[in-house]
PDB file of N, CA and C in Angstrom:
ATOM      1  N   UNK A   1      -5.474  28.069  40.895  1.00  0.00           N
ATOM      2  CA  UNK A   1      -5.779  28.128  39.474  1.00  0.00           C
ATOM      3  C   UNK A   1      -5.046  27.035  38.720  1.00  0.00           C
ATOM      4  N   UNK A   2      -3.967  26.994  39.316  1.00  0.00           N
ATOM      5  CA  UNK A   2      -2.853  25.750  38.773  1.00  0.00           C
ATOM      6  C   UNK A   2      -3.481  24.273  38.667  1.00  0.00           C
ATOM      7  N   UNK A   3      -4.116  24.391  39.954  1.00  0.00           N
ATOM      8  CA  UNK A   3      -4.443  22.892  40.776  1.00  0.00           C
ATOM      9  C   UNK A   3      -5.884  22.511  39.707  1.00  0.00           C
ATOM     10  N   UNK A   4      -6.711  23.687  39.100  1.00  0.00           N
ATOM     11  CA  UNK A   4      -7.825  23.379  38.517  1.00  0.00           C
ATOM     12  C   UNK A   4      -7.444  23.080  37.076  1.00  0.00           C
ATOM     13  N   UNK A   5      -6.453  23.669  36.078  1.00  0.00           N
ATOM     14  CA  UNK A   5      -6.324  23.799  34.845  1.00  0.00           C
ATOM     15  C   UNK A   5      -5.525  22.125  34.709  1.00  0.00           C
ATOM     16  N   UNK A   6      -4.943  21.744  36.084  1.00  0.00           N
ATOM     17  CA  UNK A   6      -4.872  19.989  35.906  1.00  0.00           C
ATOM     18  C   UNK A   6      -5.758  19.273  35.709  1.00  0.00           C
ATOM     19  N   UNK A   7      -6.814  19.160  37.133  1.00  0.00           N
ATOM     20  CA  UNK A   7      -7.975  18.705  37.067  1.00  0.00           C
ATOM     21  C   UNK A   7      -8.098  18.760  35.201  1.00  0.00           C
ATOM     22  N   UNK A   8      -8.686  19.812  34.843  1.00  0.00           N
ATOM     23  CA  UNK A   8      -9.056  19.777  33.611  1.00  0.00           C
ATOM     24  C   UNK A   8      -8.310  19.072  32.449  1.00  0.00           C
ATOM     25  N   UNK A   9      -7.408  19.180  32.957  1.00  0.00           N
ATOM     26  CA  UNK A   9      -6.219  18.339  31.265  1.00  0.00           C
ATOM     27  C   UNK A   9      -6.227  16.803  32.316  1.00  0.00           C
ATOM     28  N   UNK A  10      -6.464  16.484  32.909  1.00  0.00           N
ATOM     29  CA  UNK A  10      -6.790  15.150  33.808  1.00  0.00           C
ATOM     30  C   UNK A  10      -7.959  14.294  32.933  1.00  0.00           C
ATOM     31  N   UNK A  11      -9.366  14.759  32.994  1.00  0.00           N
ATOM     32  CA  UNK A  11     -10.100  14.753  32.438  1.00  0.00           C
ATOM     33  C   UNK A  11     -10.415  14.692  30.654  1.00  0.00           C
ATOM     34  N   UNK A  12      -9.568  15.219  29.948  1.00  0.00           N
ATOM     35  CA  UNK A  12      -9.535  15.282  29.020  1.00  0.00           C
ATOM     36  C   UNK A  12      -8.937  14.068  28.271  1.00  0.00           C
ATOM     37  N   UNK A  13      -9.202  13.575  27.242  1.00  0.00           N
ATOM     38  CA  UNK A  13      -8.971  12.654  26.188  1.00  0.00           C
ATOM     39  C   UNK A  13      -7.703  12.798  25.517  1.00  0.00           C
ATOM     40  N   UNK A  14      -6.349  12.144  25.438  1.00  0.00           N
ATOM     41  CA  UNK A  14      -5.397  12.237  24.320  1.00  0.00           C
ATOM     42  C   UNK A  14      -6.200  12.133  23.352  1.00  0.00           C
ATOM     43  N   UNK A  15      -5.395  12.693  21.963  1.00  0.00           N
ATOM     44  CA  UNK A  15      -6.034  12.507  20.877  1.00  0.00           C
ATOM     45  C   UNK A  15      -5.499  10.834  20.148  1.00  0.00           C
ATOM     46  N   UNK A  16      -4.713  10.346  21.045  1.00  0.00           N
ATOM     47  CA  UNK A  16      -4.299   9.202  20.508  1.00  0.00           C
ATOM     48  C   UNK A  16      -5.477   8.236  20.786  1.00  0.00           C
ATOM     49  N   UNK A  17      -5.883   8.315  21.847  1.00  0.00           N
ATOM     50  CA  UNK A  17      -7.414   8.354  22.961  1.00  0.00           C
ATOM     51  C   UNK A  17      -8.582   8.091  21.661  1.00  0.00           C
ATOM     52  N   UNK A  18      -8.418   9.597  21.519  1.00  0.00           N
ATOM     53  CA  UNK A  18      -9.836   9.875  20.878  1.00  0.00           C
ATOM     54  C   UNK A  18      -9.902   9.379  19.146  1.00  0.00           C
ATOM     55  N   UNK A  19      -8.926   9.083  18.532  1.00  0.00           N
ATOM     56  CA  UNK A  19      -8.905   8.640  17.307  1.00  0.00           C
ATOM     57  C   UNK A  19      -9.360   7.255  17.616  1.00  0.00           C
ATOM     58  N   UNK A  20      -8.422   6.363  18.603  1.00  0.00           N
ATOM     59  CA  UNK A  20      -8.804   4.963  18.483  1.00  0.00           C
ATOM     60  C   UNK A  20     -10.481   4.674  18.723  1.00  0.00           C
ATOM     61  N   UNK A  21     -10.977   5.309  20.067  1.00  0.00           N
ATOM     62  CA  UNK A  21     -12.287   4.989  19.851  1.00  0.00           C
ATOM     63  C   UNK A  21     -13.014   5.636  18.693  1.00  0.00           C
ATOM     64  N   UNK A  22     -12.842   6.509  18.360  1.00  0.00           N
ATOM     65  CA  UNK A  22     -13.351   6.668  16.676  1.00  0.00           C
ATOM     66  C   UNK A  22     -13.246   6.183  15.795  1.00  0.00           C
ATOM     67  N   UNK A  23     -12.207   5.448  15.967  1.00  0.00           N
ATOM     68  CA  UNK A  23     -11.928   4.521  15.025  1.00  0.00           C
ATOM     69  C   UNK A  23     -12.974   2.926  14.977  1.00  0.00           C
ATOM     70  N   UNK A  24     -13.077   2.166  16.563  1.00  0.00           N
ATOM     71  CA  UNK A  24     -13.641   1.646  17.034  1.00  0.00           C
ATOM     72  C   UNK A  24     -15.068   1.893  16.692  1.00  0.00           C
ATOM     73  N   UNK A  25     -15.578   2.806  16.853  1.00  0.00           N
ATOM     74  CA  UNK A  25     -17.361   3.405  16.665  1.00  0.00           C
ATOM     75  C   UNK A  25     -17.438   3.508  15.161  1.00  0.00           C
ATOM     76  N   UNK A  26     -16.649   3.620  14.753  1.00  0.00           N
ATOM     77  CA  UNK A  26     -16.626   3.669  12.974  1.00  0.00           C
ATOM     78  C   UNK A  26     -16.444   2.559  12.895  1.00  0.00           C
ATOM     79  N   UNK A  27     -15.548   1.450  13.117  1.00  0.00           N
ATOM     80  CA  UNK A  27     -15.992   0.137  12.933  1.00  0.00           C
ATOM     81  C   UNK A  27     -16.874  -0.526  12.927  1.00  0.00           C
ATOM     82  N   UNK A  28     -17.674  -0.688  14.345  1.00  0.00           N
ATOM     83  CA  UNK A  28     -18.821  -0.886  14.773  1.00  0.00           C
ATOM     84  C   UNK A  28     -19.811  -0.918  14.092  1.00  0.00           C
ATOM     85  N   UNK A  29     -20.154   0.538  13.161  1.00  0.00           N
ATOM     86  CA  UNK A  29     -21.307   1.221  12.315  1.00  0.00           C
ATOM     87  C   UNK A  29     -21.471   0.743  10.841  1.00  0.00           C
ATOM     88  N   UNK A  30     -19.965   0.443  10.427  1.00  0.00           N
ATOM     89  CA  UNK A  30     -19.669   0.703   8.597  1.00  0.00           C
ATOM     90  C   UNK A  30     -19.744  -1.232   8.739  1.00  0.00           C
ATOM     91  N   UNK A  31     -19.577  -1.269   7.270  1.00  0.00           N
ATOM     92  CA  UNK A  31     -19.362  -2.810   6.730  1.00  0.00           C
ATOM     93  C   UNK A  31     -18.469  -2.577   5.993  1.00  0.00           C
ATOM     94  N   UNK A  32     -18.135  -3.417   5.025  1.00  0.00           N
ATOM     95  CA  UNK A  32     -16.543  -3.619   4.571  1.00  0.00           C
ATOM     96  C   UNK A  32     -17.253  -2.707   2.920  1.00  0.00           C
ATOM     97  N   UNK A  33     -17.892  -2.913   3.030  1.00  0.00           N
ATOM     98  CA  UNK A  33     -18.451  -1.956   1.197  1.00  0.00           C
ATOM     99  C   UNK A  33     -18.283  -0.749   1.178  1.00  0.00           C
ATOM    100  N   UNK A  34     -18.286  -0.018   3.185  1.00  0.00           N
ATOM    101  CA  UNK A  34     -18.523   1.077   3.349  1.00  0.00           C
ATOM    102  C   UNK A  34     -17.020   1.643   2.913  1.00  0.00           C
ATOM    103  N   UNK A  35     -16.078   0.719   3.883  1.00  0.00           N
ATOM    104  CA  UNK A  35     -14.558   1.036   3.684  1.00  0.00           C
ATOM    105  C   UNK A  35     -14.113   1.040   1.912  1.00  0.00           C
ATOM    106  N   UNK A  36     -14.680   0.336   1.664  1.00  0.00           N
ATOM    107  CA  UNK A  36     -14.036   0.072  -0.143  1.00  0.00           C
ATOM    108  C   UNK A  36     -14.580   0.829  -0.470  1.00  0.00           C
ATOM    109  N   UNK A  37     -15.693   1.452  -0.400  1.00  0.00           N
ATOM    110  CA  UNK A  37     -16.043   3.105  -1.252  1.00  0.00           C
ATOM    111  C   UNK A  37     -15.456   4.161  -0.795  1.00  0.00           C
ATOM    112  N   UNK A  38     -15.111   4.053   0.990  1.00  0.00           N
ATOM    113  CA  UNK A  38     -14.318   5.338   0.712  1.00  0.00           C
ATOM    114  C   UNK A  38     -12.761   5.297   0.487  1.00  0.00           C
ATOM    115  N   UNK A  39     -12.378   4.150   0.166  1.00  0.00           N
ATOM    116  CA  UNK A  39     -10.842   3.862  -0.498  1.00  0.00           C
ATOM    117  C   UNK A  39     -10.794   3.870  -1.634  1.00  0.00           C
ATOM    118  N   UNK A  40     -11.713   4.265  -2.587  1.00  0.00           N
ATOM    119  CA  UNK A  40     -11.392   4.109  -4.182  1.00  0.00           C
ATOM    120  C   UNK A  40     -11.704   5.656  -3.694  1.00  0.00           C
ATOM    121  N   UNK A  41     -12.681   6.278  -3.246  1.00  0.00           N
ATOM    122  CA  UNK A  41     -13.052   7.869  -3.533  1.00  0.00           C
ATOM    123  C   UNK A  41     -11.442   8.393  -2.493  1.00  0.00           C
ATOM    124  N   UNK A  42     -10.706   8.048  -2.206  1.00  0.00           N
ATOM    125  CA  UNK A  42      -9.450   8.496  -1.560  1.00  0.00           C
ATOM    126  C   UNK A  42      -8.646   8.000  -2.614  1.00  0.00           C
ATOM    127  N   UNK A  43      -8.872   7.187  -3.206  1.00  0.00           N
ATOM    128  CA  UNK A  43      -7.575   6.665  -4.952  1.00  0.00           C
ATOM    129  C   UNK A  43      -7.867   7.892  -5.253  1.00  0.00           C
ATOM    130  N   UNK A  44      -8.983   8.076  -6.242  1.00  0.00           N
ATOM    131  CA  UNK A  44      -9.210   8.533  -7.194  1.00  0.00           C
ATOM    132  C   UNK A  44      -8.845  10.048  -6.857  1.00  0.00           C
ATOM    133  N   UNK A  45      -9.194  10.537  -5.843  1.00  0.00           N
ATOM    134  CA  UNK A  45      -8.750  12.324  -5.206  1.00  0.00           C
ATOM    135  C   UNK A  45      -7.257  12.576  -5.643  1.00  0.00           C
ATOM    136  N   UNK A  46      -6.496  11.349  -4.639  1.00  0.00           N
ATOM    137  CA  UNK A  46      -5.093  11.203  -4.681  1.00  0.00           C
ATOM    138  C   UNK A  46      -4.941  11.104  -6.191  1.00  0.00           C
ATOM    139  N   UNK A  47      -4.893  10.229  -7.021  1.00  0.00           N
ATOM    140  CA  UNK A  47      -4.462  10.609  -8.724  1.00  0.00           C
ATOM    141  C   UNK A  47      -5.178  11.930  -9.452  1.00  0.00           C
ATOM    142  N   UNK A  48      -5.949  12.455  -8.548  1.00  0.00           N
ATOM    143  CA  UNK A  48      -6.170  13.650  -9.476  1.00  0.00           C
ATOM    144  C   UNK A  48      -5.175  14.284  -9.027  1.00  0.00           C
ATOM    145  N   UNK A  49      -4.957  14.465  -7.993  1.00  0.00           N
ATOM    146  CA  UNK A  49      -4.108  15.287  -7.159  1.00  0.00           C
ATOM    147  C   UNK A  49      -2.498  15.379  -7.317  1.00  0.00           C
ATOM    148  N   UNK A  50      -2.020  14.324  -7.633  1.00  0.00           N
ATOM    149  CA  UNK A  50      -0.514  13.727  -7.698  1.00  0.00           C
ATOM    150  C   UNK A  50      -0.300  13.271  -9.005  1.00  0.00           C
ATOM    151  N   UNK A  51       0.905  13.715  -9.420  1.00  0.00           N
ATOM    152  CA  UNK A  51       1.437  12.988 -10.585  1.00  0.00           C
ATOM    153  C   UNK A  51       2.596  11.753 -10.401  1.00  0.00           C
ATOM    154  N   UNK A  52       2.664  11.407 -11.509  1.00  0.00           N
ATOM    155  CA  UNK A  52       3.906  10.078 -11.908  1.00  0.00           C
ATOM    156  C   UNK A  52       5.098  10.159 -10.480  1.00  0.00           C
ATOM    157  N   UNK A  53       5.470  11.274 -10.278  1.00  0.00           N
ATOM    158  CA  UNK A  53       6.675  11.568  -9.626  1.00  0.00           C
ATOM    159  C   UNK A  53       6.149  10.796  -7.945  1.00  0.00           C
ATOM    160  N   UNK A  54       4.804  11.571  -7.780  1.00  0.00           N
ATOM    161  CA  UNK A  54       4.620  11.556  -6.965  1.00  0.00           C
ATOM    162  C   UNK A  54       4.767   9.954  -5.879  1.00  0.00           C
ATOM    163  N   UNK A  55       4.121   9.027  -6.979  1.00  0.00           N
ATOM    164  CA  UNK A  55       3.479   7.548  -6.858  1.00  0.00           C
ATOM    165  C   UNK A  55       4.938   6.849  -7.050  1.00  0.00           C
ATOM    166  N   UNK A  56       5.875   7.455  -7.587  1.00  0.00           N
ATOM    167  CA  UNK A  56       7.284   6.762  -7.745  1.00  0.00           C
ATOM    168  C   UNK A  56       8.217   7.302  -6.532  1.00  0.00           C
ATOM    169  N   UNK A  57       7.956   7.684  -5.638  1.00  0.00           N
ATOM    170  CA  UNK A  57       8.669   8.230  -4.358  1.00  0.00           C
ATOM    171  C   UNK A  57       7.998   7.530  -3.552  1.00  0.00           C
ATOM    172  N   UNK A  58       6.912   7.677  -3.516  1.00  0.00           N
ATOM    173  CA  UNK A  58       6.421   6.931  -2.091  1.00  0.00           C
ATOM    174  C   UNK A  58       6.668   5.094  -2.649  1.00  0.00           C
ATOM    175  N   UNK A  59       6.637   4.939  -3.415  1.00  0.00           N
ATOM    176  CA  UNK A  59       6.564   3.255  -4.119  1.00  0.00           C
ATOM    177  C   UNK A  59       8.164   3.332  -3.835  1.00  0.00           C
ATOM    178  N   UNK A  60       8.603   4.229  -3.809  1.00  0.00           N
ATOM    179  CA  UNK A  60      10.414   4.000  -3.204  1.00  0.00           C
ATOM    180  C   UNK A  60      10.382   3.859  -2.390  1.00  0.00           C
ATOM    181  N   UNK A  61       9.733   5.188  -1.335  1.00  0.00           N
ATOM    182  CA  UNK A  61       9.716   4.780   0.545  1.00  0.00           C
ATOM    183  C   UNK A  61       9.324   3.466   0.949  1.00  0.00           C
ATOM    184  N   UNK A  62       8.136   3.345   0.428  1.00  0.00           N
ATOM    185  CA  UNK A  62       7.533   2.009   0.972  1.00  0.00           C
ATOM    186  C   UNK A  62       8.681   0.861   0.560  1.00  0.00           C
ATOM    187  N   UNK A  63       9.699   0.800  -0.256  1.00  0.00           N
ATOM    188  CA  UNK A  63      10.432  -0.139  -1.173  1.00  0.00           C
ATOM    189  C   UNK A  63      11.593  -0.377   0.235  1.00  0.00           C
ATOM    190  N   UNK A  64      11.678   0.367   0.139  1.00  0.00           N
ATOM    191  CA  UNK A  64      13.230   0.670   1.340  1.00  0.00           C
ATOM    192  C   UNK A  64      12.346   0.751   2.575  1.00  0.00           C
ATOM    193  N   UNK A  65      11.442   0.735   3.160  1.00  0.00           N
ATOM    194  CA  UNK A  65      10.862   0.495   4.484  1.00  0.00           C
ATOM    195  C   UNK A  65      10.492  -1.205   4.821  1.00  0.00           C
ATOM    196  N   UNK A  66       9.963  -1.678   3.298  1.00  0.00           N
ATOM    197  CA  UNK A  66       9.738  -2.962   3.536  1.00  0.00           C
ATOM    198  C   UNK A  66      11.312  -4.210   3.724  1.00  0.00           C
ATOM    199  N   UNK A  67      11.705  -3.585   2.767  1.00  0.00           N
ATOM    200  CA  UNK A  67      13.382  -3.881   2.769  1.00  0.00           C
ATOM    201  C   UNK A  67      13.802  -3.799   4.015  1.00  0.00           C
ATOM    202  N   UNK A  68      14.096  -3.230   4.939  1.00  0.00           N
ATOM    203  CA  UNK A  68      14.292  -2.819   6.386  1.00  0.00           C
ATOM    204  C   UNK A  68      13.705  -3.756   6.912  1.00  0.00           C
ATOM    205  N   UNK A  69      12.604  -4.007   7.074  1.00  0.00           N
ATOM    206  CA  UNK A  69      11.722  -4.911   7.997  1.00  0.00           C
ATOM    207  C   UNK A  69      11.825  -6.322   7.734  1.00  0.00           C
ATOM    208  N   UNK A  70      12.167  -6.786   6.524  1.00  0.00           N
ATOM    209  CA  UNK A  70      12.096  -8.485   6.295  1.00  0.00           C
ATOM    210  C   UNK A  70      13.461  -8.913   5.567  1.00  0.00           C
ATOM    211  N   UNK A  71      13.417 -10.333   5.293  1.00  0.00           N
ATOM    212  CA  UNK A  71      14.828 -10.596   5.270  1.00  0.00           C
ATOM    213  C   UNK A  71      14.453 -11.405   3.956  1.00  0.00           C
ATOM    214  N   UNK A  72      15.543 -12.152   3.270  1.00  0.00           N
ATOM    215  CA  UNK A  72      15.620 -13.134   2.148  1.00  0.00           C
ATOM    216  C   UNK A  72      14.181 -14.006   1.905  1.00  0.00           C
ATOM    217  N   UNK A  73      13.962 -14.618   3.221  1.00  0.00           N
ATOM    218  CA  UNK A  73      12.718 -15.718   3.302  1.00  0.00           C
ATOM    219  C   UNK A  73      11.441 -15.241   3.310  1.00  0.00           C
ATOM    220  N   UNK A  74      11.807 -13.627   3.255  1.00  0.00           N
ATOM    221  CA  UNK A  74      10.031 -12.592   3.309  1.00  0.00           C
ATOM    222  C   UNK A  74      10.024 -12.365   1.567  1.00  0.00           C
ATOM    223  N   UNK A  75      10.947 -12.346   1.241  1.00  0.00           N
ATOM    224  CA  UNK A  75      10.642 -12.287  -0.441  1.00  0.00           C
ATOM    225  C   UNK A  75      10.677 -13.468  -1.283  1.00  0.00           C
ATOM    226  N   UNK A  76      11.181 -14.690  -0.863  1.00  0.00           N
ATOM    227  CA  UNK A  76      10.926 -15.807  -1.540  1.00  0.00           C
ATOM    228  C   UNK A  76       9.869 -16.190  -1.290  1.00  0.00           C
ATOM    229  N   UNK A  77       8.931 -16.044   0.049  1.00  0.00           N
ATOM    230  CA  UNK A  77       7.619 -16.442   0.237  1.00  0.00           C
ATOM    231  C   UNK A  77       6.833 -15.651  -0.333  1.00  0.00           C
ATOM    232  N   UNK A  78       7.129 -14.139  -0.903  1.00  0.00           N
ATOM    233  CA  UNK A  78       5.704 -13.450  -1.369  1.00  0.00           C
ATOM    234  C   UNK A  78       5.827 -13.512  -3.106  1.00  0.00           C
ATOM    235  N   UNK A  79       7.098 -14.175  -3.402  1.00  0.00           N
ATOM    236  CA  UNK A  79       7.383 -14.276  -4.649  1.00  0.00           C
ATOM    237  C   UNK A  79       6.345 -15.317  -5.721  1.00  0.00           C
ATOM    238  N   UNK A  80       7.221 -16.637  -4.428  1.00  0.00           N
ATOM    239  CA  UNK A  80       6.626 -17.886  -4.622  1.00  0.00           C
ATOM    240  C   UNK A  80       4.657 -17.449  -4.416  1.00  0.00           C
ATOM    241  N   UNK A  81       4.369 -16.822  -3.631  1.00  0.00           N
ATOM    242  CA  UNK A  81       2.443 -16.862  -3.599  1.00  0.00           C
ATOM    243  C   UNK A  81       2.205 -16.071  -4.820  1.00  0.00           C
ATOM    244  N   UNK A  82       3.326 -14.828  -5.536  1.00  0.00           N
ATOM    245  CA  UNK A  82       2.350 -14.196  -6.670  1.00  0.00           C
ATOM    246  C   UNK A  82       2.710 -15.316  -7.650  1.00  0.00           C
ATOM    247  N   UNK A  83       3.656 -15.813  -7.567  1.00  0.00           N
ATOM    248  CA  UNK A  83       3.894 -16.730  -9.394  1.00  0.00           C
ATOM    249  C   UNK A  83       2.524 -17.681  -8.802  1.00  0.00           C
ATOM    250  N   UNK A  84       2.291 -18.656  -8.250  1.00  0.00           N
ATOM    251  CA  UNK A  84       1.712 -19.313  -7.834  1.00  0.00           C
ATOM    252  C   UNK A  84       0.334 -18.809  -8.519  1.00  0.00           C
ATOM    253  N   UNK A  85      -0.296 -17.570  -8.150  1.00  0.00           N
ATOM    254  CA  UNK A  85      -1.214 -16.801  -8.260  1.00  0.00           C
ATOM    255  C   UNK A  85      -1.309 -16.298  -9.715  1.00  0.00           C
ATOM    256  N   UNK A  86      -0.158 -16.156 -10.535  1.00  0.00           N
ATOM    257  CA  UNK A  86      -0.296 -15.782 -11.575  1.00  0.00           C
ATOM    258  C   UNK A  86      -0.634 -17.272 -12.487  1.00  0.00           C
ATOM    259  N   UNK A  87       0.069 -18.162 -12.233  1.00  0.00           N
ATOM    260  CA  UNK A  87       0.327 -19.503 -12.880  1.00  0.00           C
ATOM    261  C   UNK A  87      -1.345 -20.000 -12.796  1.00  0.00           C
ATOM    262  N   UNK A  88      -2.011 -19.108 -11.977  1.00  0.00           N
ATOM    263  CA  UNK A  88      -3.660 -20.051 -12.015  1.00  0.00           C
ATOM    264  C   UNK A  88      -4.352 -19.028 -12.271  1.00  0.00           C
ATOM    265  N   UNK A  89      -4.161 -18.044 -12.823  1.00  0.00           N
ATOM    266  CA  UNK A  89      -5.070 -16.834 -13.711  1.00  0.00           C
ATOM    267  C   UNK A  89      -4.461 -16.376 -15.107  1.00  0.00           C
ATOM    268  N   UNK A  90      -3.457 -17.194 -15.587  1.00  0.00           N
ATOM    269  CA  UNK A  90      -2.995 -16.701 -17.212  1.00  0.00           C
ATOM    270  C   UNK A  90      -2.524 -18.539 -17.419  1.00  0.00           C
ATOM    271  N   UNK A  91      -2.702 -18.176 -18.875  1.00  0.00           N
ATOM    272  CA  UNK A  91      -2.553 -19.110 -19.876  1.00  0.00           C
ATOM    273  C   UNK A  91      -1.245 -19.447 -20.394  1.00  0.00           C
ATOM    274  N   UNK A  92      -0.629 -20.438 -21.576  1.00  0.00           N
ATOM    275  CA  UNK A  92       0.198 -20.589 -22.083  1.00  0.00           C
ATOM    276  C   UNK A  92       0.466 -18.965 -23.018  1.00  0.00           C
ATOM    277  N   UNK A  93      -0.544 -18.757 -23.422  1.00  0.00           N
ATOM    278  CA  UNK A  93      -0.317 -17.461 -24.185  1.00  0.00           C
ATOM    279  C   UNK A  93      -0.067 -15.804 -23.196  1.00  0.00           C
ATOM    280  N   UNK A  94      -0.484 -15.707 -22.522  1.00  0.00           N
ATOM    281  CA  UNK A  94       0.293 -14.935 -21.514  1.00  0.00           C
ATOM    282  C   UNK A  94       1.309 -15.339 -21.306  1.00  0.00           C
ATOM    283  N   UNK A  95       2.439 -15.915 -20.750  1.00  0.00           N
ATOM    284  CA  UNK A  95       4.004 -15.966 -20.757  1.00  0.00           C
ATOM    285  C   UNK A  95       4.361 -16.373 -21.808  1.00  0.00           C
ATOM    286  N   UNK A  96       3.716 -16.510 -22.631  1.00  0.00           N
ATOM    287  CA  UNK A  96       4.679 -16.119 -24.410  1.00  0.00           C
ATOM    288  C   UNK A  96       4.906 -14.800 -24.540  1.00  0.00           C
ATOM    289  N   UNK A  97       3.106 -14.453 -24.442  1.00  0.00           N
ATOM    290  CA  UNK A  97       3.651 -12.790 -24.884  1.00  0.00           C
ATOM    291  C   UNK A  97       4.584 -11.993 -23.955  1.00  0.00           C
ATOM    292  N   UNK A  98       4.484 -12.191 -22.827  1.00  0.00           N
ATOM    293  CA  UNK A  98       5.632 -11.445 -21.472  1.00  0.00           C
ATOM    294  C   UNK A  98       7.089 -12.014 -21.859  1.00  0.00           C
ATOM    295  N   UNK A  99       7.310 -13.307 -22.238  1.00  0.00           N
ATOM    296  CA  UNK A  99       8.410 -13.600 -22.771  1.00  0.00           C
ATOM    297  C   UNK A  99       9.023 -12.709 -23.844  1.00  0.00           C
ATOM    298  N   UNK A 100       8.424 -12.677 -24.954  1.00  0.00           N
ATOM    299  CA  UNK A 100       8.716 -11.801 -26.224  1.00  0.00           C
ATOM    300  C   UNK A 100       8.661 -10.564 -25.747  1.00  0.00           C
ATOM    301  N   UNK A 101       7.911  -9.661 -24.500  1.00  0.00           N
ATOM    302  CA  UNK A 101       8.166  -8.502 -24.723  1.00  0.00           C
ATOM    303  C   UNK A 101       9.094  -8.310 -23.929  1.00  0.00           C
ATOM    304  N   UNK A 102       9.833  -9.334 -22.751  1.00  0.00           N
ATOM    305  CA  UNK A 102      11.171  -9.044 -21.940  1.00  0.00           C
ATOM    306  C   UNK A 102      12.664  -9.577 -23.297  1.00  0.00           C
ATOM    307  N   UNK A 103      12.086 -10.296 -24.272  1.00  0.00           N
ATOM    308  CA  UNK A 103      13.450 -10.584 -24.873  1.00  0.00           C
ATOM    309  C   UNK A 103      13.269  -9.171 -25.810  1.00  0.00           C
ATOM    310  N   UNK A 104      12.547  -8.563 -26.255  1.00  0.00           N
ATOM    311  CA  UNK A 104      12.353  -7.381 -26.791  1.00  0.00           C
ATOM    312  C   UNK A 104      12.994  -6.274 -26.556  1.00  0.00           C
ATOM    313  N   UNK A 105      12.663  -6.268 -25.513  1.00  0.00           N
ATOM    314  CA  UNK A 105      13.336  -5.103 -24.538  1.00  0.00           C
ATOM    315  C   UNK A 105      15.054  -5.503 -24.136  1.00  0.00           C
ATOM    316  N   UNK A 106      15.225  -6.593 -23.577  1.00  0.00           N
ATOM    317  CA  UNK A 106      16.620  -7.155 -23.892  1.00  0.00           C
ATOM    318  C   UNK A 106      17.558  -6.572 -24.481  1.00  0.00           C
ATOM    319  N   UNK A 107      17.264  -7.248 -26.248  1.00  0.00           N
ATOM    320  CA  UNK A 107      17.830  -6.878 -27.009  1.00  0.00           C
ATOM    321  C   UNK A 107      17.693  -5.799 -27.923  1.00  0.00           C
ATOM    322  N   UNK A 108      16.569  -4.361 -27.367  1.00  0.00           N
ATOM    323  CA  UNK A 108      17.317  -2.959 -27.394  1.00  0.00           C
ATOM    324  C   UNK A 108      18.479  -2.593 -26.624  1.00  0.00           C
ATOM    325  N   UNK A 109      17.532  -3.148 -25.400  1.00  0.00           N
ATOM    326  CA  UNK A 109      18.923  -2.908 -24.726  1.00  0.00           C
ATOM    327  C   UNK A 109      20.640  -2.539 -24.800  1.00  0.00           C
ATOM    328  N   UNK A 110      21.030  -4.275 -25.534  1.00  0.00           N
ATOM    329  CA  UNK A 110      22.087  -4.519 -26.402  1.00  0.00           C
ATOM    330  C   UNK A 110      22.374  -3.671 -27.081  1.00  0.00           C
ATOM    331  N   UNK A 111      21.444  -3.690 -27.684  1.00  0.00           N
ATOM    332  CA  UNK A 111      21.807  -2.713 -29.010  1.00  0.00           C
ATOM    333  C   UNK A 111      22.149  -1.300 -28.593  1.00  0.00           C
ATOM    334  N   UNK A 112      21.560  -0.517 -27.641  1.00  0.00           N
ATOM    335  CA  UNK A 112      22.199   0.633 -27.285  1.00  0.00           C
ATOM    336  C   UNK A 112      23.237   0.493 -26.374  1.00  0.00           C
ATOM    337  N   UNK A 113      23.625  -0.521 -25.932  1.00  0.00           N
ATOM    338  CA  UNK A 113      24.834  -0.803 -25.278  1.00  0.00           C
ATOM    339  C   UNK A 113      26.162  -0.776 -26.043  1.00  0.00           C
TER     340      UNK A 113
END
């Protein structure tokens, strides 16, 4: 009875197994429009679902996991690609106004200091 209930778990699929080729056959089938609809209908569940607290814990985990994994030259390179990125989608008048609202904030600051 021993010798058969192997056989049988022999035969059988890990589920580590069975996700990847599902994963694979779902690849195969979908296109990339398919994935982006069901990633906004998985946003949108998740913010009904979760509040402020929620999105500020995991934006911590992920903060301190990425931190762990890369060093000085992993944040000057992703720094340098968003300014880069920002510098060719806003104007002179966008970093005025971001200017004025960081010296704004500043000098409350101060002031409750």
């Amino acid at each position: 009875m021993a010798r058969k209930n192997n056989e049988n778990n022999e035969n059988k699929m890990s589920l580590e197994e069975a996700g990847r080729k599902g994963g694979e056959t779902t690849a195969r089938n979908h296109d990339k429009e398919f994935y982006q609809e069901i990633g906004q209908k998985g946003g949108e569940a998740t913010a009904e679902n979760h509040d402020k607290d929620f999105y500020q814990e995991i934006g911590k985990k992920g903060g301190e996991a990425t931190a762990e994994n890369h060093d000085k030259d992993f944040y000057q390179e992703i720094g340098k690609k968003g300014g880069e990125a920002t510098s060719e989608n806003h104007d002179k008048d966008f970093y005025q106004e971001i200017g004025e609202k960081g010296g704004n904030a500043r000098a409350e600051q101060r002031d409750n200091d």
